[in-house]
C-alpha atoms as a PDB file:
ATOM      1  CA  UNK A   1     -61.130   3.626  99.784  1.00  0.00           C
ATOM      2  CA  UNK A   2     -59.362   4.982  96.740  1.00  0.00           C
ATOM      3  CA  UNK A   3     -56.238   3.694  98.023  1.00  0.00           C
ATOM      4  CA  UNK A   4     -57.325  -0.185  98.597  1.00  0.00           C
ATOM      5  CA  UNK A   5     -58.857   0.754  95.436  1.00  0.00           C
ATOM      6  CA  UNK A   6     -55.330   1.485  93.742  1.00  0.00           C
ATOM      7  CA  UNK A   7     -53.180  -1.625  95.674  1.00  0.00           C
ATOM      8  CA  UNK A   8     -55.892  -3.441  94.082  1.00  0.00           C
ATOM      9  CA  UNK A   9     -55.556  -2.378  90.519  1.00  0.00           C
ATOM     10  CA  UNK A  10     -51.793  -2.657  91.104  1.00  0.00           C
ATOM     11  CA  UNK A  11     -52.246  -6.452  92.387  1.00  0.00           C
ATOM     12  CA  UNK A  12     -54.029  -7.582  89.893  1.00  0.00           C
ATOM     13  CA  UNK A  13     -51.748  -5.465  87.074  1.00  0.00           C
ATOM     14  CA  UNK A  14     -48.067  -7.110  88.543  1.00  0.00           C
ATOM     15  CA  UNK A  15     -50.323 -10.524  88.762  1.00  0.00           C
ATOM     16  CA  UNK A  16     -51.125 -10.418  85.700  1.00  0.00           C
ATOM     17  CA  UNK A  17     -47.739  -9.636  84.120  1.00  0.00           C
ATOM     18  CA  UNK A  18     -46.400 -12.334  85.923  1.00  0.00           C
ATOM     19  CA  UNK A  19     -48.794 -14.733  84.171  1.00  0.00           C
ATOM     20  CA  UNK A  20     -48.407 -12.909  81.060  1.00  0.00           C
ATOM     21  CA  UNK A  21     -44.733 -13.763  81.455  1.00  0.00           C
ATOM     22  CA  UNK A  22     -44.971 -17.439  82.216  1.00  0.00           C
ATOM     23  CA  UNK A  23     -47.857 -18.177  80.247  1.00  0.00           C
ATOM     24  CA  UNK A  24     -48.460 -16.105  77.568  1.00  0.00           C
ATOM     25  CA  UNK A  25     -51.504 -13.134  76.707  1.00  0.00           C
ATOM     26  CA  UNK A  26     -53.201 -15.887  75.158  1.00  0.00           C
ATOM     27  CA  UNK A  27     -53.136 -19.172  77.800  1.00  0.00           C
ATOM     28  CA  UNK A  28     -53.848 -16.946  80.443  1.00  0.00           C
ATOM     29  CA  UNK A  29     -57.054 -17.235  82.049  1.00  0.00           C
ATOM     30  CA  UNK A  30     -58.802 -14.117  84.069  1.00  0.00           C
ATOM     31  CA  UNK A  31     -59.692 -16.604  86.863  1.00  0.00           C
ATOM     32  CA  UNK A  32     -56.016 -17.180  87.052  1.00  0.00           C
ATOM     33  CA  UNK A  33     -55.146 -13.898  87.189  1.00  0.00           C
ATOM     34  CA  UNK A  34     -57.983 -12.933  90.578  1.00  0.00           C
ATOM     35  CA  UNK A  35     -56.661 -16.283  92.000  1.00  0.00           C
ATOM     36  CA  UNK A  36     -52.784 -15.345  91.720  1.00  0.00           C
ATOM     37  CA  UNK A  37     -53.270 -11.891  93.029  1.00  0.00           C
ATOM     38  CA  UNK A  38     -55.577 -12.683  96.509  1.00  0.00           C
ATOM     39  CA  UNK A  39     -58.830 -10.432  94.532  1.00  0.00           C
ATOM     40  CA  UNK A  40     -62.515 -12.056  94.012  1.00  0.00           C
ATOM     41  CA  UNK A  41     -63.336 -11.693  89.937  1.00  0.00           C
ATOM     42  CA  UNK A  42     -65.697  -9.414  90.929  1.00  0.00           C
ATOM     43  CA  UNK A  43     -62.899  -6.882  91.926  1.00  0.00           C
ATOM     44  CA  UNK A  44     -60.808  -8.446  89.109  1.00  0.00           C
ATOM     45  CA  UNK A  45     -64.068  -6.988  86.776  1.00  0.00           C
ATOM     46  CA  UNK A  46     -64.401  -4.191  88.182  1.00  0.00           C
ATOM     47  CA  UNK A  47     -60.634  -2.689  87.733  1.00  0.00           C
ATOM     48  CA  UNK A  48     -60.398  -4.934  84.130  1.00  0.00           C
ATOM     49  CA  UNK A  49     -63.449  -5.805  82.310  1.00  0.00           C
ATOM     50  CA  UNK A  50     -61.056  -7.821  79.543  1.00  0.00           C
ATOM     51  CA  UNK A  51     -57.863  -9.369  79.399  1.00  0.00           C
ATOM     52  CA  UNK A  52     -57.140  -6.752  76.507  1.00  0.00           C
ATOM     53  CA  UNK A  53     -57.609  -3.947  79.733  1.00  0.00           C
ATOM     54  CA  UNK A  54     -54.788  -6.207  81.735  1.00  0.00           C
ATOM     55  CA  UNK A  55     -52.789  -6.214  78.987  1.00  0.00           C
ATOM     56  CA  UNK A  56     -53.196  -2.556  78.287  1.00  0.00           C
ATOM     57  CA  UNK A  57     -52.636  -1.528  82.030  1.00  0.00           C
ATOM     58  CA  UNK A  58     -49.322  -3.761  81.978  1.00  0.00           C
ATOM     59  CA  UNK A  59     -48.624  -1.812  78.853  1.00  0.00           C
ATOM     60  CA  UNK A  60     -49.000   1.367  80.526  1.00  0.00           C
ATOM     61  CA  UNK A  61     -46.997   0.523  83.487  1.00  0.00           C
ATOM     62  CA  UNK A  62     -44.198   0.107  81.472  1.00  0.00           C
ATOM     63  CA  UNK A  63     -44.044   3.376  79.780  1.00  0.00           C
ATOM     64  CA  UNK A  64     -44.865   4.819  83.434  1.00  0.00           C
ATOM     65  CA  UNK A  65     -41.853   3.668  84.331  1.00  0.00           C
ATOM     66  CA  UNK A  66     -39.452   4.954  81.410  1.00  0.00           C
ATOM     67  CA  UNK A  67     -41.334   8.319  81.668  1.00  0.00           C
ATOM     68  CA  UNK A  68     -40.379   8.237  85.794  1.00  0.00           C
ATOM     69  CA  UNK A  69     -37.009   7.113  85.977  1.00  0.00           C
ATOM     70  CA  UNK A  70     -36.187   9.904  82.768  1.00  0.00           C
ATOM     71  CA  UNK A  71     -38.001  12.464  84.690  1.00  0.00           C
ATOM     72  CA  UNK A  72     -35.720  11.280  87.970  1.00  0.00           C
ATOM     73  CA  UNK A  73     -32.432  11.349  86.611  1.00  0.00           C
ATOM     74  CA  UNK A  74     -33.054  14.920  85.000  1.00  0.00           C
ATOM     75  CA  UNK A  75     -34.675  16.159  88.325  1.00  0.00           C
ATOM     76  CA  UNK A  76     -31.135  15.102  89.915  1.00  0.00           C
ATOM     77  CA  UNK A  77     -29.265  17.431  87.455  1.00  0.00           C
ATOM     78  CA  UNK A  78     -28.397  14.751  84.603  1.00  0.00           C
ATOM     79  CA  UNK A  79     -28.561  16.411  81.248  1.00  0.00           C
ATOM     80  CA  UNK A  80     -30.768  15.023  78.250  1.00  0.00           C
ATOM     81  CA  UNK A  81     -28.035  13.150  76.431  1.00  0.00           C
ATOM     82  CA  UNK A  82     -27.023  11.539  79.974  1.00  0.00           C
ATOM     83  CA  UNK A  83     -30.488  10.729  80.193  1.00  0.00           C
ATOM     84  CA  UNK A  84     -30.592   9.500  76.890  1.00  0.00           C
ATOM     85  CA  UNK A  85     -27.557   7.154  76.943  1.00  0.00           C
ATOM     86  CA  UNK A  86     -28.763   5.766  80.107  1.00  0.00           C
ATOM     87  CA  UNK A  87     -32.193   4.366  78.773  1.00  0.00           C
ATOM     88  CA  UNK A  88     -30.990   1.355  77.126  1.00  0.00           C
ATOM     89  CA  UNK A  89     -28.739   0.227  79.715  1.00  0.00           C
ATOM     90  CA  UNK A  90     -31.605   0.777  82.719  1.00  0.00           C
ATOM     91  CA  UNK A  91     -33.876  -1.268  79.733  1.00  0.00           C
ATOM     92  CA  UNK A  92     -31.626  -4.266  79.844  1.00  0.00           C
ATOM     93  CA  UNK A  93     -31.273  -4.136  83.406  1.00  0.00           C
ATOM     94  CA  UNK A  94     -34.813  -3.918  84.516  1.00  0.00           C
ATOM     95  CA  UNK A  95     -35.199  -6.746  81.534  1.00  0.00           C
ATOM     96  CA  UNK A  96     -33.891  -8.600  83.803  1.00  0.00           C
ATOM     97  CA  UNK A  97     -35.344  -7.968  87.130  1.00  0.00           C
ATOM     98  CA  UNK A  98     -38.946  -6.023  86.385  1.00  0.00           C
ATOM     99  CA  UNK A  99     -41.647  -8.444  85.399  1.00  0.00           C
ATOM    100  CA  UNK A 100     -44.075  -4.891  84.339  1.00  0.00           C
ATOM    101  CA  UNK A 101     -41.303  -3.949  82.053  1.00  0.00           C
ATOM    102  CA  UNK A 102     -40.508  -6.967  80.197  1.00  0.00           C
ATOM    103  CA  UNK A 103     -44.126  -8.327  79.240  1.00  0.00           C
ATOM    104  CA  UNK A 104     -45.143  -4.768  79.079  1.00  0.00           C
ATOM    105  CA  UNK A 105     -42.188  -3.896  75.673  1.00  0.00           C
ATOM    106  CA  UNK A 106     -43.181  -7.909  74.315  1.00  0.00           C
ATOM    107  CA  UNK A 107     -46.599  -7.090  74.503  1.00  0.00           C
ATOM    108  CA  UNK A 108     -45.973  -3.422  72.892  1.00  0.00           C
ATOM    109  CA  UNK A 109     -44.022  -5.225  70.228  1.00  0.00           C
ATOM    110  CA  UNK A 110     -47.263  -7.585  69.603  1.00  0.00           C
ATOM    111  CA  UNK A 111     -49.421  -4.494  69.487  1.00  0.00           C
ATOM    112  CA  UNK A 112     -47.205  -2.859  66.816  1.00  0.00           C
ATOM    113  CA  UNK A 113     -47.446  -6.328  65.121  1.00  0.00           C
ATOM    114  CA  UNK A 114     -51.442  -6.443  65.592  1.00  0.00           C
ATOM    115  CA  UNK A 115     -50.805  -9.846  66.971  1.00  0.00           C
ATOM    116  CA  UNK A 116     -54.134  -8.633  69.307  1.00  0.00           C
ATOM    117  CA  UNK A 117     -57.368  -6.410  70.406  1.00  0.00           C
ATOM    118  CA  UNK A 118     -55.929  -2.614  70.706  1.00  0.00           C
ATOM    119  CA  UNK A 119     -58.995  -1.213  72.701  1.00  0.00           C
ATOM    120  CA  UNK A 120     -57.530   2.153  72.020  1.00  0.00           C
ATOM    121  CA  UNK A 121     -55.310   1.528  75.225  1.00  0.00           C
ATOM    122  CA  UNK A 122     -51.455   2.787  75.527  1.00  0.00           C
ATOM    123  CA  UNK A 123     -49.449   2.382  73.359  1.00  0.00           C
ATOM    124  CA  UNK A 124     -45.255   2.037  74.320  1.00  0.00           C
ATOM    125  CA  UNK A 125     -43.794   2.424  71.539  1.00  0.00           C
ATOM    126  CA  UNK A 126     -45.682   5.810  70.488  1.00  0.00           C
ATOM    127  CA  UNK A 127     -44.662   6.958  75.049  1.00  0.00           C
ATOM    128  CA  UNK A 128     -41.041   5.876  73.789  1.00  0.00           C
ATOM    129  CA  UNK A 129     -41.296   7.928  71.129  1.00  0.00           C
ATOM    130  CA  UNK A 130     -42.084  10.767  72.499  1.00  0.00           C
ATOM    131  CA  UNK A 131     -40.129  10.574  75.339  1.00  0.00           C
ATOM    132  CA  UNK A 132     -37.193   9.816  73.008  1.00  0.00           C
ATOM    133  CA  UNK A 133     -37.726  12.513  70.658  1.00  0.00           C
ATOM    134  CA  UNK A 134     -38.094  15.139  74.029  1.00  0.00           C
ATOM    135  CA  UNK A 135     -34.715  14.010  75.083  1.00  0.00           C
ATOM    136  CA  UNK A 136     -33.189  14.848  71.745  1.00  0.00           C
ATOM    137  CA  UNK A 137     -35.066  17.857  71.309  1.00  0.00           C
ATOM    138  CA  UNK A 138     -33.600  18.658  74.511  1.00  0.00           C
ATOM    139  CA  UNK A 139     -30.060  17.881  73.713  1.00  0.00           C
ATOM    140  CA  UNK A 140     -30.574  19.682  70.501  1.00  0.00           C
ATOM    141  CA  UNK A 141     -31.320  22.628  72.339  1.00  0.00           C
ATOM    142  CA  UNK A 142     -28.583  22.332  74.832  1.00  0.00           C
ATOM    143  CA  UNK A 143     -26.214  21.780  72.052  1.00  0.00           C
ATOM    144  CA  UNK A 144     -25.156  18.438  73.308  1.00  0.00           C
ATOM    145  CA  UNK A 145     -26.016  17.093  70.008  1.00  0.00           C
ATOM    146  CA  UNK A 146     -25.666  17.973  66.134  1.00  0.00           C
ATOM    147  CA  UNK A 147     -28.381  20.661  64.956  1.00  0.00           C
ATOM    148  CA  UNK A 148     -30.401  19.560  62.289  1.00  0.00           C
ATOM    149  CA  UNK A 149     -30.783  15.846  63.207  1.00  0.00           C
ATOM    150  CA  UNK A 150     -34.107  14.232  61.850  1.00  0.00           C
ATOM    151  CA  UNK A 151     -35.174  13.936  65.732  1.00  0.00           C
ATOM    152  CA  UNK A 152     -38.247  11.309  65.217  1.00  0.00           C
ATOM    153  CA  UNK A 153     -36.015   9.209  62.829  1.00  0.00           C
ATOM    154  CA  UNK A 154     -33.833   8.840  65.691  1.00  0.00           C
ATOM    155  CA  UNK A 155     -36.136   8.508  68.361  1.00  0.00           C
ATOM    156  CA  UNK A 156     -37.421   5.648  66.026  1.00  0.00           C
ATOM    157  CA  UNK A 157     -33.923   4.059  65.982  1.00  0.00           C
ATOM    158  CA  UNK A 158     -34.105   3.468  69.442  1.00  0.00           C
ATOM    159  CA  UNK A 159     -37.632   2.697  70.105  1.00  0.00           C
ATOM    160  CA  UNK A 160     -36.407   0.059  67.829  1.00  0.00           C
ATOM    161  CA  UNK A 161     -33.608  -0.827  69.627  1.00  0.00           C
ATOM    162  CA  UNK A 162     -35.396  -1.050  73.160  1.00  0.00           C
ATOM    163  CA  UNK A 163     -37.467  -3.313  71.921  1.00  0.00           C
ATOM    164  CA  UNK A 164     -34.726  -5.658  70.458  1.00  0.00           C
ATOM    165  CA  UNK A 165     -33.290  -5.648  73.609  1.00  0.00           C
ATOM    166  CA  UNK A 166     -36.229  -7.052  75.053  1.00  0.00           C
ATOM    167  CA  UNK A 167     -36.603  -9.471  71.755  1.00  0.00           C
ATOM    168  CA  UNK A 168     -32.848 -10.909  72.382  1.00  0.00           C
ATOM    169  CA  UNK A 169     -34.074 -11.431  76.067  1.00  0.00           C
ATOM    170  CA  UNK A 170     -36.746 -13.670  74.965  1.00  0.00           C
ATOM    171  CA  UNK A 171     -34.365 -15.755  73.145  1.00  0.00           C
ATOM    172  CA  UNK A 172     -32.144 -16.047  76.691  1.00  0.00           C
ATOM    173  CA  UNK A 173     -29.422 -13.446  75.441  1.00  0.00           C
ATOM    174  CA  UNK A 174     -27.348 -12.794  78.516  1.00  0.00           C
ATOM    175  CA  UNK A 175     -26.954  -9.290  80.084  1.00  0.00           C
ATOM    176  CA  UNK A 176     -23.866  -8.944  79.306  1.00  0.00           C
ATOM    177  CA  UNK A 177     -24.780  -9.590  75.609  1.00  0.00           C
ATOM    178  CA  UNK A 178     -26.943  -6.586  75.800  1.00  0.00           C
ATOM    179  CA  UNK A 179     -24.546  -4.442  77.245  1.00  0.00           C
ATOM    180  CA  UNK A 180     -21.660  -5.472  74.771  1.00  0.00           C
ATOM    181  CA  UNK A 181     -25.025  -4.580  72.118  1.00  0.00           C
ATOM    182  CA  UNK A 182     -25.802  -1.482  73.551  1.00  0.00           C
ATOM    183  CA  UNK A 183     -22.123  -0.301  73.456  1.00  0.00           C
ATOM    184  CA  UNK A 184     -22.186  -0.721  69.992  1.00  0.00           C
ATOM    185  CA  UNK A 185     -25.106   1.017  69.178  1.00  0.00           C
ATOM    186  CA  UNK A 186     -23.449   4.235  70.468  1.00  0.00           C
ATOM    187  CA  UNK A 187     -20.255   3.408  68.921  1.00  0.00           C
ATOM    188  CA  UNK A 188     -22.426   3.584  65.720  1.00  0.00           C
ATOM    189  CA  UNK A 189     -25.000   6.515  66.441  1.00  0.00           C
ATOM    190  CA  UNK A 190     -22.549   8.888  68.722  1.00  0.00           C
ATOM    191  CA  UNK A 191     -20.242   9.708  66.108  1.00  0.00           C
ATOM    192  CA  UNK A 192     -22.618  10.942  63.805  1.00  0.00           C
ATOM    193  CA  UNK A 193     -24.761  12.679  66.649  1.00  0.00           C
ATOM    194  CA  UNK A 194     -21.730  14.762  68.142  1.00  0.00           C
ATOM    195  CA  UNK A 195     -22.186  18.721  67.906  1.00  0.00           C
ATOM    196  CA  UNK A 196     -20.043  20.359  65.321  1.00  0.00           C
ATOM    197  CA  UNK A 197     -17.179  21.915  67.396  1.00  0.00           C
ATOM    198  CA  UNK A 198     -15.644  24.939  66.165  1.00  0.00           C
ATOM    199  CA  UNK A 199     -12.357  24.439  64.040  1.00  0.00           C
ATOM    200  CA  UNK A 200     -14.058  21.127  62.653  1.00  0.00           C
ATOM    201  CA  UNK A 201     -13.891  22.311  59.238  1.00  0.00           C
ATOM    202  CA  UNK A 202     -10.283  22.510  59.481  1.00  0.00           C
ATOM    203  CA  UNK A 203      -9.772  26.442  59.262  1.00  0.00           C
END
């Protein structure tokens, strides 16, 4: 039962990005939502009591899904920074393909924005955040970065940048205009992020 219970929920959460995406938080109706994913509005209740709880769980399958694939790549032996570098390009490609992942950052960006009803749900940019800021406390530790970076200022950075990329989607920027973006982001943060070698002060 619990697992009809949870292909239900994740239905009705992919059906309702999907009309999210086409449609809009706003146009979308809840009948439209039971009717796209094959569930009665009873179920559709049940699992979501408001559209605000659709959008939230949409939200939250987003971050599920940064906080997965990070915890993946380390698990097969790639090291925080690795990790780290390889966010933004994943971000632009499942832009492109992953329906959870793009309405779930635009509707994070409208939350930040207030633009709706929080109902004390998840929040993505405060998951990116963290998970950001772990990574660089990570690298920090590992020495794969400077010491004495302002960690959360940078995890802020690219929180910020994420959600650009997602932004520049929106407005039918190509992938290949995020990747020629994203290339120059670490052309611009790297150097200044690089550990202090020894011999760099020129002794």
């Amino acid at each position: 039962m619990q697992e009809r219970a949870a292909r239900t929920r994740e239905r009705l959460v992919r059906a309702a990005a999907e009309a999210f995406d086409r449609h809009g938080l706003g146009a979308t109706s809840m009948q439209a939502v039971s009717r796209s994913a094959g569930v009665s509005k009873g179920a559709l209740y049940f699992h979501f009591p408001t559209k605000e709880h659709l959008a939230d769980a949409v939200r939250g399958a987003c971050g599920d899904r940064f906080t997965a694939k990070a915890s993946d790549l380390m698990e097969a032996g790639e090291s925080p920074v690795q990790v780290l570098m390889r966010l933004p390009g994943l971000t632009a490609e499942w832009l492109g393909q992953d329906v959870i992942v793009r309405v779930g950052l635009r509707l994070g960006r409208e939350q930040q924005r207030g633009c709706h009803q929080d109902c004390d749900g998840r929040h993505v940019s405060r998951e990116l955040h963290d998970l950001l800021t772990r990574l660089l406390r990570g690298a920090a530790e590992r020495r794969e970065i400077r010491g004495g970076l302002p960690l959360r200022t940078c995890a802020s950075l690219l929180v910020g940048f994420l959600f650009s990329l997602e932004c520049r989607t929106e407005e039918s920027a190509s992938r290949e205009e995020l990747l020629e973006s994203i290339a120059e982001l670490w052309s611009l943060l790297l150097p200044g992020m690089a550990p202090v070698t020894d011999g760099s002060d020129g002794k």
